[in-house]
N, C-alpha and C. Protein backbone atom coordinates (compact mmCIF):
# COMPACT_ATOMS: atom_id res chain seq x y z
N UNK A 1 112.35 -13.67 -119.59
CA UNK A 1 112.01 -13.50 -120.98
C UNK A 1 112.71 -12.25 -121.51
N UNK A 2 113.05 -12.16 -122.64
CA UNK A 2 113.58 -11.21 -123.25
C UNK A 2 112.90 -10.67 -124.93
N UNK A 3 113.26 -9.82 -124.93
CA UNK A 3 111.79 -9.03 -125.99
C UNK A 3 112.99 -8.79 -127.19
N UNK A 4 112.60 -8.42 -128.27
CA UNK A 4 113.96 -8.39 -129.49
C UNK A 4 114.74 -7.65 -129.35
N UNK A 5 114.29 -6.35 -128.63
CA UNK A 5 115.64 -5.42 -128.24
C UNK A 5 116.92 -6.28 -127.04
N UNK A 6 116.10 -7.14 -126.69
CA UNK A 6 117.10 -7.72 -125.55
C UNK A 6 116.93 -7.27 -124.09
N UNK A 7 115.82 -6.86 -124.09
CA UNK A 7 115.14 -5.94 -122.33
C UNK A 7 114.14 -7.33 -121.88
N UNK A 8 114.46 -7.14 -120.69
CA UNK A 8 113.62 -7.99 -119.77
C UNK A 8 112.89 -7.63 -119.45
N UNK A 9 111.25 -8.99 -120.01
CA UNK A 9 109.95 -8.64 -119.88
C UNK A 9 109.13 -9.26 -118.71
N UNK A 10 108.55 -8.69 -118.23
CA UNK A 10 107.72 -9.52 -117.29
C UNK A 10 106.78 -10.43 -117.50
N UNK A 11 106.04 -11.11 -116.63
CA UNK A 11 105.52 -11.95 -117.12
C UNK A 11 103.97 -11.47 -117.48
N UNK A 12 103.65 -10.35 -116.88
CA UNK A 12 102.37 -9.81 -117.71
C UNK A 12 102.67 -9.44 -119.06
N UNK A 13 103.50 -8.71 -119.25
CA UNK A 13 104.24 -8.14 -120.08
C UNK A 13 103.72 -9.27 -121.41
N UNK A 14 104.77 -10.62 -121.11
CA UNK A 14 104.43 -11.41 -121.79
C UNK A 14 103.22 -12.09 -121.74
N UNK A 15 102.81 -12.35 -121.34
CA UNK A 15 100.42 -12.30 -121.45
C UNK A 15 100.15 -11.47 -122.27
N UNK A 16 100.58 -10.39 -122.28
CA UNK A 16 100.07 -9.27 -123.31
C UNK A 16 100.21 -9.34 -124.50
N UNK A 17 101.72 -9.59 -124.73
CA UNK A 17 102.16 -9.82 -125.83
C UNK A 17 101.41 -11.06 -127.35
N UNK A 18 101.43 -11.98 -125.86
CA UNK A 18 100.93 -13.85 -126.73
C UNK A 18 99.40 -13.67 -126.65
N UNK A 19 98.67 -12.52 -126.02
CA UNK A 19 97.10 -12.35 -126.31
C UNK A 19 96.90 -11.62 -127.92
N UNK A 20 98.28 -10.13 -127.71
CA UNK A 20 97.75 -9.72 -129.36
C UNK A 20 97.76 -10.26 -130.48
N UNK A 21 99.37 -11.36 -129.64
CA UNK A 21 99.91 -12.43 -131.48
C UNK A 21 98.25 -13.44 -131.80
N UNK A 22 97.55 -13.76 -130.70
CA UNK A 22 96.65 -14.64 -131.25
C UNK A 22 95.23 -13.60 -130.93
N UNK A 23 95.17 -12.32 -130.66
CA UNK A 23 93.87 -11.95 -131.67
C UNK A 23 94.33 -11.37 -132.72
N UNK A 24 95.99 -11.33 -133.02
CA UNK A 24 96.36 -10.37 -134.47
C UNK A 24 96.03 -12.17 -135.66
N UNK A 25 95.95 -13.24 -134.94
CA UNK A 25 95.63 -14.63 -135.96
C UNK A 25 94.45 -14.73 -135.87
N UNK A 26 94.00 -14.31 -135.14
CA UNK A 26 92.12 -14.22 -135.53
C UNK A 26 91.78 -13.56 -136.31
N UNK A 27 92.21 -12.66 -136.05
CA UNK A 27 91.61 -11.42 -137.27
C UNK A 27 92.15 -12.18 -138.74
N UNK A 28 93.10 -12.19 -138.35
CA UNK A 28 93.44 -12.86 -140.50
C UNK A 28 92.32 -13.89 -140.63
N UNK A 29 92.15 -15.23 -139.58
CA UNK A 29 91.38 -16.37 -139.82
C UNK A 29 90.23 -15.70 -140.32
N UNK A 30 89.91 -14.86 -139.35
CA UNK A 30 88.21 -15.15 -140.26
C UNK A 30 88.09 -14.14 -141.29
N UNK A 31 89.12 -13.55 -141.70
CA UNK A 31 89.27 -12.69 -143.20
C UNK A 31 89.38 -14.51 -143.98
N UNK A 32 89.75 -15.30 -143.51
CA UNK A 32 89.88 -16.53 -144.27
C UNK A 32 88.94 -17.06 -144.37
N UNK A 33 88.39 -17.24 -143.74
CA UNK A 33 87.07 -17.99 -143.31
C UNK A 33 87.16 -19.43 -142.90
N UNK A 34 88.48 -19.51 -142.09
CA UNK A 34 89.16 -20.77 -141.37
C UNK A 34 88.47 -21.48 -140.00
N UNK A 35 88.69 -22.14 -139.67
CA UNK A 35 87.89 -22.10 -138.22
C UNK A 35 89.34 -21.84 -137.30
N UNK A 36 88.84 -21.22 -136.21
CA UNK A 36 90.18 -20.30 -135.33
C UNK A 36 90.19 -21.93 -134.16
N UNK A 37 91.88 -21.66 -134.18
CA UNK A 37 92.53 -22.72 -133.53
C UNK A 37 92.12 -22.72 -131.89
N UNK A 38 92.15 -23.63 -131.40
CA UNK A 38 92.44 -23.58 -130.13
C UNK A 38 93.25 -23.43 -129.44
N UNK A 39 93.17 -22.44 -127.97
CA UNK A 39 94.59 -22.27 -127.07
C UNK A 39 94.79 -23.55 -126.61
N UNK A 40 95.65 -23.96 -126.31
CA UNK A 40 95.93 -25.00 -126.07
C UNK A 40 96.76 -25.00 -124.18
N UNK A 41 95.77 -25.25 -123.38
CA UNK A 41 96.38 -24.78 -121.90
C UNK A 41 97.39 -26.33 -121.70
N UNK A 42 98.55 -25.38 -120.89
CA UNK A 42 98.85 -26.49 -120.24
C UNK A 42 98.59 -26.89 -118.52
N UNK A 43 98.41 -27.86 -118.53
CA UNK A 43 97.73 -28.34 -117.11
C UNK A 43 99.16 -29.45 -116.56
N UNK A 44 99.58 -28.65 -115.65
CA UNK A 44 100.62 -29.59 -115.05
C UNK A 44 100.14 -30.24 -113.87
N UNK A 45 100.00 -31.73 -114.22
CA UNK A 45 99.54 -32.48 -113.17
C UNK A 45 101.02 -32.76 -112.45
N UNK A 46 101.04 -33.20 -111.32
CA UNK A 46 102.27 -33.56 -110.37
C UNK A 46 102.20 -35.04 -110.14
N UNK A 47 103.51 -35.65 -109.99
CA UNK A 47 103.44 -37.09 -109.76
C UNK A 47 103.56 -36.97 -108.36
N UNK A 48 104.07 -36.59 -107.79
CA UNK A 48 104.07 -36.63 -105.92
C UNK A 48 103.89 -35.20 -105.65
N UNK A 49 102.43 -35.44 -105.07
CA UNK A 49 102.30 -33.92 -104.36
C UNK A 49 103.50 -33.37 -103.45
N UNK A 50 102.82 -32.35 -103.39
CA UNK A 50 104.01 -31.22 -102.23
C UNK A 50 103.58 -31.62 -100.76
N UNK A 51 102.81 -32.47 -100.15
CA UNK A 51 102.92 -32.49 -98.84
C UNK A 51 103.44 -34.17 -98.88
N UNK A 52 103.12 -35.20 -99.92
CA UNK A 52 104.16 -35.97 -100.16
C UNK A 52 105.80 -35.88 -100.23
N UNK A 53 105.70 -35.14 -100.62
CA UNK A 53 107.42 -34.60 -101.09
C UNK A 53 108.29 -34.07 -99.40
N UNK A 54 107.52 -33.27 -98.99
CA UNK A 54 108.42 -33.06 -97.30
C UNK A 54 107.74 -33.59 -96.47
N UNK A 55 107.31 -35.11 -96.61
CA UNK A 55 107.21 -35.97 -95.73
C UNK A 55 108.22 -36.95 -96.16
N UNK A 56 108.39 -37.27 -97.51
CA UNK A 56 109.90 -37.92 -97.87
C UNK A 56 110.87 -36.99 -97.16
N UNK A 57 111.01 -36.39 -97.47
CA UNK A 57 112.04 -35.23 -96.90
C UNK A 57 112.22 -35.18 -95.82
N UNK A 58 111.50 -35.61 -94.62
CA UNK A 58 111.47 -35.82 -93.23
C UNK A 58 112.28 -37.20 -93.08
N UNK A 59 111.47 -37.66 -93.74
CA UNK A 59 111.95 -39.14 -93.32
C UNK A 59 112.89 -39.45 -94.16
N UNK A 60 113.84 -39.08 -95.00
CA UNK A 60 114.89 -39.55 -95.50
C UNK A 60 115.76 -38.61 -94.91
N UNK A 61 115.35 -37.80 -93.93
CA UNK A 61 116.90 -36.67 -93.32
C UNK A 61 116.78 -37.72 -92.03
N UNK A 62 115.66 -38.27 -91.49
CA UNK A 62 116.28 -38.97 -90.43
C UNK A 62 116.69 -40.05 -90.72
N UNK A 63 116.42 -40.52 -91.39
CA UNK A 63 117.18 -41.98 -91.90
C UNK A 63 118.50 -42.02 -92.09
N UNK A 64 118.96 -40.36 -93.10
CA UNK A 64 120.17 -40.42 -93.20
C UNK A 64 121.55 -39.83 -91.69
N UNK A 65 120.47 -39.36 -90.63
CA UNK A 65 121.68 -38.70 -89.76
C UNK A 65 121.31 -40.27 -89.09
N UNK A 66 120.65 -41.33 -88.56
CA UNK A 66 120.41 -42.09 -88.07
C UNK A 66 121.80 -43.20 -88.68
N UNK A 67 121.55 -43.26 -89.95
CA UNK A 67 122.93 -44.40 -90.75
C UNK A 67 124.15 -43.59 -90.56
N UNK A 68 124.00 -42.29 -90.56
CA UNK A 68 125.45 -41.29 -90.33
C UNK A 68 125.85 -41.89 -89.00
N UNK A 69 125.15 -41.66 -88.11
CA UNK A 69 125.54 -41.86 -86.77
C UNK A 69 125.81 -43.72 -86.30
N UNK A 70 125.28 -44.01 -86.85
CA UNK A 70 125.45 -45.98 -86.72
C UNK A 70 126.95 -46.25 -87.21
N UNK A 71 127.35 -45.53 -88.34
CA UNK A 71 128.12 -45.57 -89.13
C UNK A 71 129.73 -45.11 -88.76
N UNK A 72 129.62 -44.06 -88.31
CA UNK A 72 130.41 -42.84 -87.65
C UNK A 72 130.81 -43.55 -85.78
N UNK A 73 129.90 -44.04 -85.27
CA UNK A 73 130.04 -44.47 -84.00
C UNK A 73 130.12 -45.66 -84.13
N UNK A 74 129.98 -46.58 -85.18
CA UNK A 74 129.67 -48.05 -84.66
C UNK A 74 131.08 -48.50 -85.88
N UNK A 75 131.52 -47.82 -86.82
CA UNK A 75 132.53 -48.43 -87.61
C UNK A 75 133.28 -47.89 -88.02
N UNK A 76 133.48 -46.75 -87.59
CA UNK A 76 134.60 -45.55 -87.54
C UNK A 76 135.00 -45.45 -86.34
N UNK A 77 134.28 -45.30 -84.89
CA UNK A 77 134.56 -45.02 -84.45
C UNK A 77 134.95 -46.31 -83.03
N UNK A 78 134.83 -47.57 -83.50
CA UNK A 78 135.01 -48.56 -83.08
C UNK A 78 134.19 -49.19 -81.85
N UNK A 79 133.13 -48.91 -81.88
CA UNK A 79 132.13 -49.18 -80.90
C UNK A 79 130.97 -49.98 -81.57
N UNK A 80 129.85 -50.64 -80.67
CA UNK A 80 128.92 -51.45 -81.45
C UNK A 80 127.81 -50.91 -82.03
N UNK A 81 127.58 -51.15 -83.08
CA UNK A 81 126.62 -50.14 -83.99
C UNK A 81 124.98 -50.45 -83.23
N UNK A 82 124.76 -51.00 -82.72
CA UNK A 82 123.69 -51.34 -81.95
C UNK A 82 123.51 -50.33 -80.53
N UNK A 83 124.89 -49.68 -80.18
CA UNK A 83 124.96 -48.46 -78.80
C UNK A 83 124.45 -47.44 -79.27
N UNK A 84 124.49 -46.80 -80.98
CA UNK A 84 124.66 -45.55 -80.96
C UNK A 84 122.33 -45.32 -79.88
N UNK A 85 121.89 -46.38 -80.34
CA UNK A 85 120.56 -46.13 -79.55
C UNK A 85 120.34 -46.35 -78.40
N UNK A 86 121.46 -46.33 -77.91
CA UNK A 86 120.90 -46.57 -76.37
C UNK A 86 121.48 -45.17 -76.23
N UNK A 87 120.37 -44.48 -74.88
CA UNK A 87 120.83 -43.40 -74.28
C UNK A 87 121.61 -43.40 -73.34
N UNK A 88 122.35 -44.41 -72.90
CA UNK A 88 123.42 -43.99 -72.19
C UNK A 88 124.85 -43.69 -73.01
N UNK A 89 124.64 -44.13 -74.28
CA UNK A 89 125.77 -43.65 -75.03
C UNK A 89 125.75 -41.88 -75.93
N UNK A 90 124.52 -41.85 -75.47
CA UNK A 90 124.20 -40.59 -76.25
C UNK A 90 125.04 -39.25 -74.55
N UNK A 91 124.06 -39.59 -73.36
CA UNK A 91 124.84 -38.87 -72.50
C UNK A 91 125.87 -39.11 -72.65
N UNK A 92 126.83 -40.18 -72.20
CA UNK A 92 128.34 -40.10 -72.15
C UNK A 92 129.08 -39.38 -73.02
N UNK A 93 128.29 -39.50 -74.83
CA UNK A 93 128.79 -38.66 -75.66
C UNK A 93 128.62 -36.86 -75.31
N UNK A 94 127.40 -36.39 -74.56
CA UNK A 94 126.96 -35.19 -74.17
C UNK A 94 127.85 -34.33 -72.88
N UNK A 95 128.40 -35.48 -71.69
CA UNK A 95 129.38 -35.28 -70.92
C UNK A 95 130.72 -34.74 -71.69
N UNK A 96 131.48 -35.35 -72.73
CA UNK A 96 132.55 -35.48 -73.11
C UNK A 96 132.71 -34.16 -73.67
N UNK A 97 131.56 -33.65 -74.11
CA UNK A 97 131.56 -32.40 -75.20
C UNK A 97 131.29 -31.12 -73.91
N UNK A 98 130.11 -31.67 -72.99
CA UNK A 98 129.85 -30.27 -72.16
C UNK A 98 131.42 -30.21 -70.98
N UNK A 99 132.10 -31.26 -70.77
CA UNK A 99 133.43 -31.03 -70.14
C UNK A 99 134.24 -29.92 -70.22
N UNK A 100 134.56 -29.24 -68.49
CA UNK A 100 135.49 -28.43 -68.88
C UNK A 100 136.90 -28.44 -68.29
């Protein structure tokens, strides 16, 4: 937030500020004899909670190194996309790399 001089306000800062603008409108209202408005809160409901959200997140990172690897070994790399789950293709791949 920024204040009219152009200085950065905090966020109490700004609480403070939007409490005097609306008791500096109270005070006029009832010099009026208006009825005083309501604050109006906002309530942010969520469409997918947060422990929803990194359980997608789990399961769409394995999904995606799972199709990476089917993909990468079974049609790039000319082998049957049905090996990359067997573990004997996972050692042989683990030999090739720990080789010295």
């Amino acid at each position: 937030m920024t204040g009219n001089n152009g200085q950065v306000r905090t966020k109490e800062e700004h609480k403070k500020a939007k409490q005097e603008v609306l008791q500096s409108t109270k005070v006029v209202e009832k010099t009026d004899s208006a009825p005083a408005p309501q604050a109006n809160k906002r309530v942010r409901i969520r469409l997918i909670p947060i422990w929803l959200r990194l359980v997608l997140l789990v399961v769409s990172v394995f999904i995606c190194v799972t199709a990476g690897a089917a993909v990468g070994y079974g049609m790039l790399g000319g082998g049957n996309v049905g090996d990359v789950f067997k573990e004997s293709t996972w050692t042989h791949i683990m030999d090739l790399v720990d080789k010295k």
